[in-house]
Protein backbone atom coordinates (compact mmCIF):
# COMPACT_ATOMS: atom_id res chain seq x y z
CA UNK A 1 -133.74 -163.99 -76.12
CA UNK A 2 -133.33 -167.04 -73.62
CA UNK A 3 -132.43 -169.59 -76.65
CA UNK A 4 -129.16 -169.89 -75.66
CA UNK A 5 -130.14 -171.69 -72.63
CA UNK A 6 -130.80 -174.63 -74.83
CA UNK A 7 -127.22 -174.54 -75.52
CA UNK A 8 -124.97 -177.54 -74.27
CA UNK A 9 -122.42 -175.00 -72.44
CA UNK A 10 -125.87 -174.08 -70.61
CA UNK A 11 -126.97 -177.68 -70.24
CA UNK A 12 -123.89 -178.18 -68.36
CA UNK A 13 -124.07 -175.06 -65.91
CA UNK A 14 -127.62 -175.89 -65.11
CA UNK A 15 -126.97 -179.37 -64.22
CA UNK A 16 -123.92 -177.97 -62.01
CA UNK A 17 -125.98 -175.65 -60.44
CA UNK A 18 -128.85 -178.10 -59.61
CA UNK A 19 -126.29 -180.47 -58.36
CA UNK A 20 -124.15 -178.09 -56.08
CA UNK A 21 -127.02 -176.56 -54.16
CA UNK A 22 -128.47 -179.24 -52.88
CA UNK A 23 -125.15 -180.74 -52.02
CA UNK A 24 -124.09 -176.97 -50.25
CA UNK A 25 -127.47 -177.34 -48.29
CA UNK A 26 -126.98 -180.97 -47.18
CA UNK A 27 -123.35 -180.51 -46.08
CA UNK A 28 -124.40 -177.32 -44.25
CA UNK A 29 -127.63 -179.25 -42.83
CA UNK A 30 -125.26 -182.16 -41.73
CA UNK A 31 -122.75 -179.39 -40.02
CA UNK A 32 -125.16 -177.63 -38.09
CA UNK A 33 -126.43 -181.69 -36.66
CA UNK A 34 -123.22 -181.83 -36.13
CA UNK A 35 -123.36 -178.68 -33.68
CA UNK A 36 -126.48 -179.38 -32.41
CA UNK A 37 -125.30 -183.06 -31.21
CA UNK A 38 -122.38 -181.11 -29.03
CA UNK A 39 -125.10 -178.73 -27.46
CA UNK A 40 -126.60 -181.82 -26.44
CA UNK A 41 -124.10 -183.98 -25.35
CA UNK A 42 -122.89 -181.11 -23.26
CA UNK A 43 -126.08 -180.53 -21.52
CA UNK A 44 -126.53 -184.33 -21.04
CA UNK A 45 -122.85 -184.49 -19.62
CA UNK A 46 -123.26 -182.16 -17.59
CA UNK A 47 -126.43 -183.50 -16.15
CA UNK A 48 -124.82 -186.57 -15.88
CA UNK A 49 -122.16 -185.06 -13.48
CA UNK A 50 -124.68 -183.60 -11.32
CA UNK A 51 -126.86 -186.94 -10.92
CA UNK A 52 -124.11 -188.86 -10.50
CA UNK A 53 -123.23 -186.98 -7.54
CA UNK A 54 -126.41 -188.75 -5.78
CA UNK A 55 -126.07 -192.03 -7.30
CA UNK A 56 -125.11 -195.10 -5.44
CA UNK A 57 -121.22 -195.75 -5.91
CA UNK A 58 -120.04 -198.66 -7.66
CA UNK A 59 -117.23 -201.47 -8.20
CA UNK A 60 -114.59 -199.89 -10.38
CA UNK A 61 -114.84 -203.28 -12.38
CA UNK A 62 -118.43 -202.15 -13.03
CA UNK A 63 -117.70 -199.05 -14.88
CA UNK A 64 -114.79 -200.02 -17.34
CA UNK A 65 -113.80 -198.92 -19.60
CA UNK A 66 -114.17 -195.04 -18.99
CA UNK A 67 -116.82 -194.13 -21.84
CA UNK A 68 -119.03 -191.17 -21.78
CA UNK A 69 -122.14 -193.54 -20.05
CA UNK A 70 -119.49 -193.65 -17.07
CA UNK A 71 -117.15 -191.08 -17.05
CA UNK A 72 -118.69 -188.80 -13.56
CA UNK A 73 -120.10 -192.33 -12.04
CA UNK A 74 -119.19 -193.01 -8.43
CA UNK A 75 -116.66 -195.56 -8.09
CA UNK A 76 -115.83 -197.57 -4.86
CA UNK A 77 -112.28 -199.64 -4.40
CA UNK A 78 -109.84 -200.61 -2.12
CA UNK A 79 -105.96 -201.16 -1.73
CA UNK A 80 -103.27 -199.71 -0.27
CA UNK A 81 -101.73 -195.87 -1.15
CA UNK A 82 -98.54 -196.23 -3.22
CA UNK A 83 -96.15 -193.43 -5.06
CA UNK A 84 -97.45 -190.20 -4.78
CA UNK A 85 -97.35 -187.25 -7.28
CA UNK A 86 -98.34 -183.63 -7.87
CA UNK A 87 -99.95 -182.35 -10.75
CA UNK A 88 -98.81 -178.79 -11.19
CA UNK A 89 -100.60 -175.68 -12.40
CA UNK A 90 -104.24 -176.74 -12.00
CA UNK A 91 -106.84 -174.21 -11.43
CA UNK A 92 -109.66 -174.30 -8.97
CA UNK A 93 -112.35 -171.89 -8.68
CA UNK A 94 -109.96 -169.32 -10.31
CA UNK A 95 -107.24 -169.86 -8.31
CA UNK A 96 -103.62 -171.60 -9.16
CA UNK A 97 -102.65 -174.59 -7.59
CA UNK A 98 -101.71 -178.33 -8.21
CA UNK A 99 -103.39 -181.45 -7.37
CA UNK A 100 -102.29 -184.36 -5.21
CA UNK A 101 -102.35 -187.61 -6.80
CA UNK A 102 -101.84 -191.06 -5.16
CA UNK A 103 -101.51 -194.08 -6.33
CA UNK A 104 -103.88 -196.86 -5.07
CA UNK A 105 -102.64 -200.52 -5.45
CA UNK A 106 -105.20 -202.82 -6.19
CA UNK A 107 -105.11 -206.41 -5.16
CA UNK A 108 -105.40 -207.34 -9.45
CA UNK A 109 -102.04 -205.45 -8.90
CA UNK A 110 -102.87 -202.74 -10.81
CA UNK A 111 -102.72 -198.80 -9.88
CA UNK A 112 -105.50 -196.63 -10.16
CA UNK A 113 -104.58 -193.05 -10.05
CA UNK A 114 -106.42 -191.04 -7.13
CA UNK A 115 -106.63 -187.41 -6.98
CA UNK A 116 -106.75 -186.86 -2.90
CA UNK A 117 -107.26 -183.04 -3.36
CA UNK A 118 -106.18 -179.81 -4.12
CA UNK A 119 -103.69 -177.14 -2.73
CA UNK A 120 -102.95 -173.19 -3.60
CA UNK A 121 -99.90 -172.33 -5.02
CA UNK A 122 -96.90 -173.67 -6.87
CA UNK A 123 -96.55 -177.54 -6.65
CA UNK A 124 -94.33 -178.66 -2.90
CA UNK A 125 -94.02 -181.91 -1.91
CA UNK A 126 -93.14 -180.89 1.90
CA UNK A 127 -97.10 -178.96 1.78
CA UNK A 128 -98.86 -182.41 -0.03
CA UNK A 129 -100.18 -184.48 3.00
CA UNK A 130 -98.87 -187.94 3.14
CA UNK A 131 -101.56 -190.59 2.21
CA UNK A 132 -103.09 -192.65 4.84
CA UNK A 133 -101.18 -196.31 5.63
CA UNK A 134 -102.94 -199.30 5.17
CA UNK A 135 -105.69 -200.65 3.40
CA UNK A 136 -108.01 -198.25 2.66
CA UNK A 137 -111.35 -197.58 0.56
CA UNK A 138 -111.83 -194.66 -1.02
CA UNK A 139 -114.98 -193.27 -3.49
CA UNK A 140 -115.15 -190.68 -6.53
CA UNK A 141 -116.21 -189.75 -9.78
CA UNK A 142 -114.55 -191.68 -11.83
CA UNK A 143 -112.67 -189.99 -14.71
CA UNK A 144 -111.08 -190.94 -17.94
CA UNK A 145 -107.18 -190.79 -18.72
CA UNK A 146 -106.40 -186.85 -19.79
CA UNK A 147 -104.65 -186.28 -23.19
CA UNK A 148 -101.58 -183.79 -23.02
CA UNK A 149 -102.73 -180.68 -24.90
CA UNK A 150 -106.71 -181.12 -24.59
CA UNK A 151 -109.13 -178.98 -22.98
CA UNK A 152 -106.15 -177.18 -20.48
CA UNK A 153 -103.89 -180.32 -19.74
CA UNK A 154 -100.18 -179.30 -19.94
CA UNK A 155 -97.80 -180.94 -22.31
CA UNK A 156 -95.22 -179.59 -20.39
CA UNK A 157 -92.05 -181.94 -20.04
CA UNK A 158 -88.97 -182.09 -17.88
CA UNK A 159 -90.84 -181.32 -15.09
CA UNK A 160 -89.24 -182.11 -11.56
CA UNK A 161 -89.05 -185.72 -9.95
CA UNK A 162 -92.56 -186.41 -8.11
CA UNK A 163 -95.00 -184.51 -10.99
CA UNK A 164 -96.35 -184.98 -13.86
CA UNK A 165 -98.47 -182.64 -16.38
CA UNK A 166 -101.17 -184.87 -16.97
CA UNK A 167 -102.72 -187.94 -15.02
CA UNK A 168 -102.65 -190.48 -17.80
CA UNK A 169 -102.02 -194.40 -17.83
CA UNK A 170 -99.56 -193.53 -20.95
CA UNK A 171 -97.60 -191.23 -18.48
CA UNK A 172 -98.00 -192.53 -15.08
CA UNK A 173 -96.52 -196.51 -16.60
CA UNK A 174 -93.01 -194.44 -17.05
CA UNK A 175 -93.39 -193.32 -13.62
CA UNK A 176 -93.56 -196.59 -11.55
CA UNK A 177 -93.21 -200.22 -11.65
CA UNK A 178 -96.34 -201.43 -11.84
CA UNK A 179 -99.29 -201.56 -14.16
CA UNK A 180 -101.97 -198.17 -13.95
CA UNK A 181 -105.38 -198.17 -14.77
CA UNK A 182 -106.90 -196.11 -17.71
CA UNK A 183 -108.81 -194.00 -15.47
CA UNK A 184 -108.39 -192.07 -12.53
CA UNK A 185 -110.61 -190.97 -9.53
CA UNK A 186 -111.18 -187.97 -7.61
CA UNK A 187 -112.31 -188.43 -4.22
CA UNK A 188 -116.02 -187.17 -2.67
CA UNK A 189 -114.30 -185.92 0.06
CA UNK A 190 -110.62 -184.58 -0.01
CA UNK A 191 -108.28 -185.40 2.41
CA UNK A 192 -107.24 -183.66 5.53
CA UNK A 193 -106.27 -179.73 4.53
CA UNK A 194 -106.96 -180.03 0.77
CA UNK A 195 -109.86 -179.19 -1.45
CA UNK A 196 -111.89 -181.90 -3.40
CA UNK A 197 -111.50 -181.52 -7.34
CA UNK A 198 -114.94 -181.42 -8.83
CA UNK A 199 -115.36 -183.74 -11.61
CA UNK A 200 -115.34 -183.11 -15.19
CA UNK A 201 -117.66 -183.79 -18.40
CA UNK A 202 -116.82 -186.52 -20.42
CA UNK A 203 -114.12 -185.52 -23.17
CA UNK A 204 -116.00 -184.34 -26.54
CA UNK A 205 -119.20 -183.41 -24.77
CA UNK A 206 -118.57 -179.63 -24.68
CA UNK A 207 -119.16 -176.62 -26.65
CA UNK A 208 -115.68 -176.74 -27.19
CA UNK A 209 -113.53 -175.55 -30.55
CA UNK A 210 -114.61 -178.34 -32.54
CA UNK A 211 -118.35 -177.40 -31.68
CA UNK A 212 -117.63 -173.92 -33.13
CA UNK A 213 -115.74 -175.20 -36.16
CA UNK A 214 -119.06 -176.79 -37.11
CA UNK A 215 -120.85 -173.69 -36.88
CA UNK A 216 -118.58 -172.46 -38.94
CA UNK A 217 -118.92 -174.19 -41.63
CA UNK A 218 -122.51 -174.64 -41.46
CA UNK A 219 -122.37 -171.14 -42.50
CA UNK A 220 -120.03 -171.57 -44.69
CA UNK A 221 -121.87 -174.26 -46.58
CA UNK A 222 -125.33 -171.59 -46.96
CA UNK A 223 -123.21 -169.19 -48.53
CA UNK A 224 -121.56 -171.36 -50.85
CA UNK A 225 -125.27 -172.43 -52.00
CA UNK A 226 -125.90 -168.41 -52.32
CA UNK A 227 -122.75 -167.85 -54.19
CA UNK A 228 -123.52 -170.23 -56.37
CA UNK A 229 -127.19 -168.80 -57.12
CA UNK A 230 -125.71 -165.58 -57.28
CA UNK A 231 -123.43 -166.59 -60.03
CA UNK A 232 -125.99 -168.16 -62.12
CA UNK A 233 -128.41 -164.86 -62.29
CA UNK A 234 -125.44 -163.13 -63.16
CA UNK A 235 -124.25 -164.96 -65.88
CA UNK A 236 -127.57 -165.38 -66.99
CA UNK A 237 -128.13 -161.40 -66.81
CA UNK A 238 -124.94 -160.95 -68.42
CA UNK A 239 -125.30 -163.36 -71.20
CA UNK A 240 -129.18 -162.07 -71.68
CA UNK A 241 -127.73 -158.38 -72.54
CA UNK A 242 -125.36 -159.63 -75.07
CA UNK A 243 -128.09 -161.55 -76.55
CA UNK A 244 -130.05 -158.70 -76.62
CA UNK A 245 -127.55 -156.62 -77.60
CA UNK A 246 -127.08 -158.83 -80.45
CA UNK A 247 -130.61 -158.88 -81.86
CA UNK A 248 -130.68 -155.02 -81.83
CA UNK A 249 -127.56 -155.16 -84.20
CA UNK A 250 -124.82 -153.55 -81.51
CA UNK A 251 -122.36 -155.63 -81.80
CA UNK A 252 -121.09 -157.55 -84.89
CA UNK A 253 -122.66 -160.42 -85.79
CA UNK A 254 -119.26 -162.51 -85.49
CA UNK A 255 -118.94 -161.49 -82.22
CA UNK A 256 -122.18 -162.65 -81.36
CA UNK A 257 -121.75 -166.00 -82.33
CA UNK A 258 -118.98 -166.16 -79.94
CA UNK A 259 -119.89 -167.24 -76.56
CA UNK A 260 -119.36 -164.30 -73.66
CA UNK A 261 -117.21 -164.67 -71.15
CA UNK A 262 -118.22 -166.13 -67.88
CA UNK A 263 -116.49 -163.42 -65.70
């Protein structure tokens, strides 16, 4: 009754079917790494930004670029407080508010974006305090440029003179006269009558969407390699009844010379 899987038409379904669940189960296998690499990298970032809390700041020299080994580090440098800015609708411990960013020049004669704090409420210039004059040095977790549109950054535009939605080197360059770092700190210690802002994990080390999207299709993967199993025992069931069917004389014989249909 099973001669007809001799059959080139069943040659070539069983040498589908061999291929495509093993390549189902790999792709699924390679998704759920995938997954289990963010679950990691999250917990080691956000180890990282509790260790490097206790760790020994260092030159800002010492830690770029901004890469996921250095993003959190404590970073140490001097210059003098430039152009400041606010950084609207920023949340802090569930509450709205905007940060206060100030821009440090170097003596390279670069910027490097410092986040001074955080304050309640909609974004005022007359309620930011003024940075101090002078040279100063200041130390915090160092941070990498933010991209408009990821994990909560605004992409708002047209916002007033004096903010801007995200504290990027792309943005901040339009902004003043003077070359900005690709990074950004925010201080240990906020200034006078402002909060500190905590920092962040590294960008792509959370359990974010992308993280889920691999779940997904890990799943997604395992059931193709069911479906296609399924498939097989049914067109194997199906074509075994109209074999059988044919050898106990209920159909015509022409018709059972004809292959079935695959459904």
């Amino acid at each position: 009754m099973y001669r007809f899987l001799l059959t080139p038409r069943w040659w070539g379904i069983n040498v589908f079917v061999l291929l495509a669940i093993p390549f189902c189960i790999f792709m699924g296998s390679w998704q759920l790494s995938r997954f289990e690499a963010r679950v990691e990298a999250h917990r080691t970032a956000d180890e990282q930004v509790v260790t490097a809390r206790t760790e020994a700041a260092r030159p800002l020299a010492d830690l770029l670029p901004v890469d996921q080994a250095t993003s959190g580090k404590r970073a140490v440098v001097s210059g003098r407080y430039a152009k400041q800015l606010l950084v609207p609708d920023r949340q802090l411990d569930g509450r709205d508010g905007y940060y206060v960013l100030t821009l440090l020049r170097t003596d390279s004669g670069k910027a490097l974006p410092v986040v001074r704090g955080w304050l309640p409420g909609k974004a005022d210039a007359a309620a930011a305090p003024a940075p101090p004059t002078g040279e100063v040095t200041v130390t915090g977790a160092l941070q990498a440029s933010e991209t408009p549109g990821d994990n909560g950054v605004s992409a708002q535009g047209g916002l007033p003179s004096g903010q801007t939605a995200a504290i990027s080197a792309a943005s901040l360059v339009n902004l003043v006269p003077y070359p900005v770092y690709d990074a950004w700190i925010t201080l240990d210690k906020a200034d006078a009558g402002m909060t500190a802002v905590p920092a962040a994990a590294p960008d792509n080390s959370g359990l974010d969407l992308k993280a889920f999207q691999n779940l997904g299709y890990t799943g997604e993967w395992f059931v193709f390699a069911g479906f296609v199993v399924f498939m097989w025992f049914r067109l194997l069931r199906r074509e075994a009844e109209f074999a059988r069917d044919a050898e106990l004389g209920l159909i015509p014989h022409e018709e059972a010379q004809q292959p079935t249909a695959t459904v």
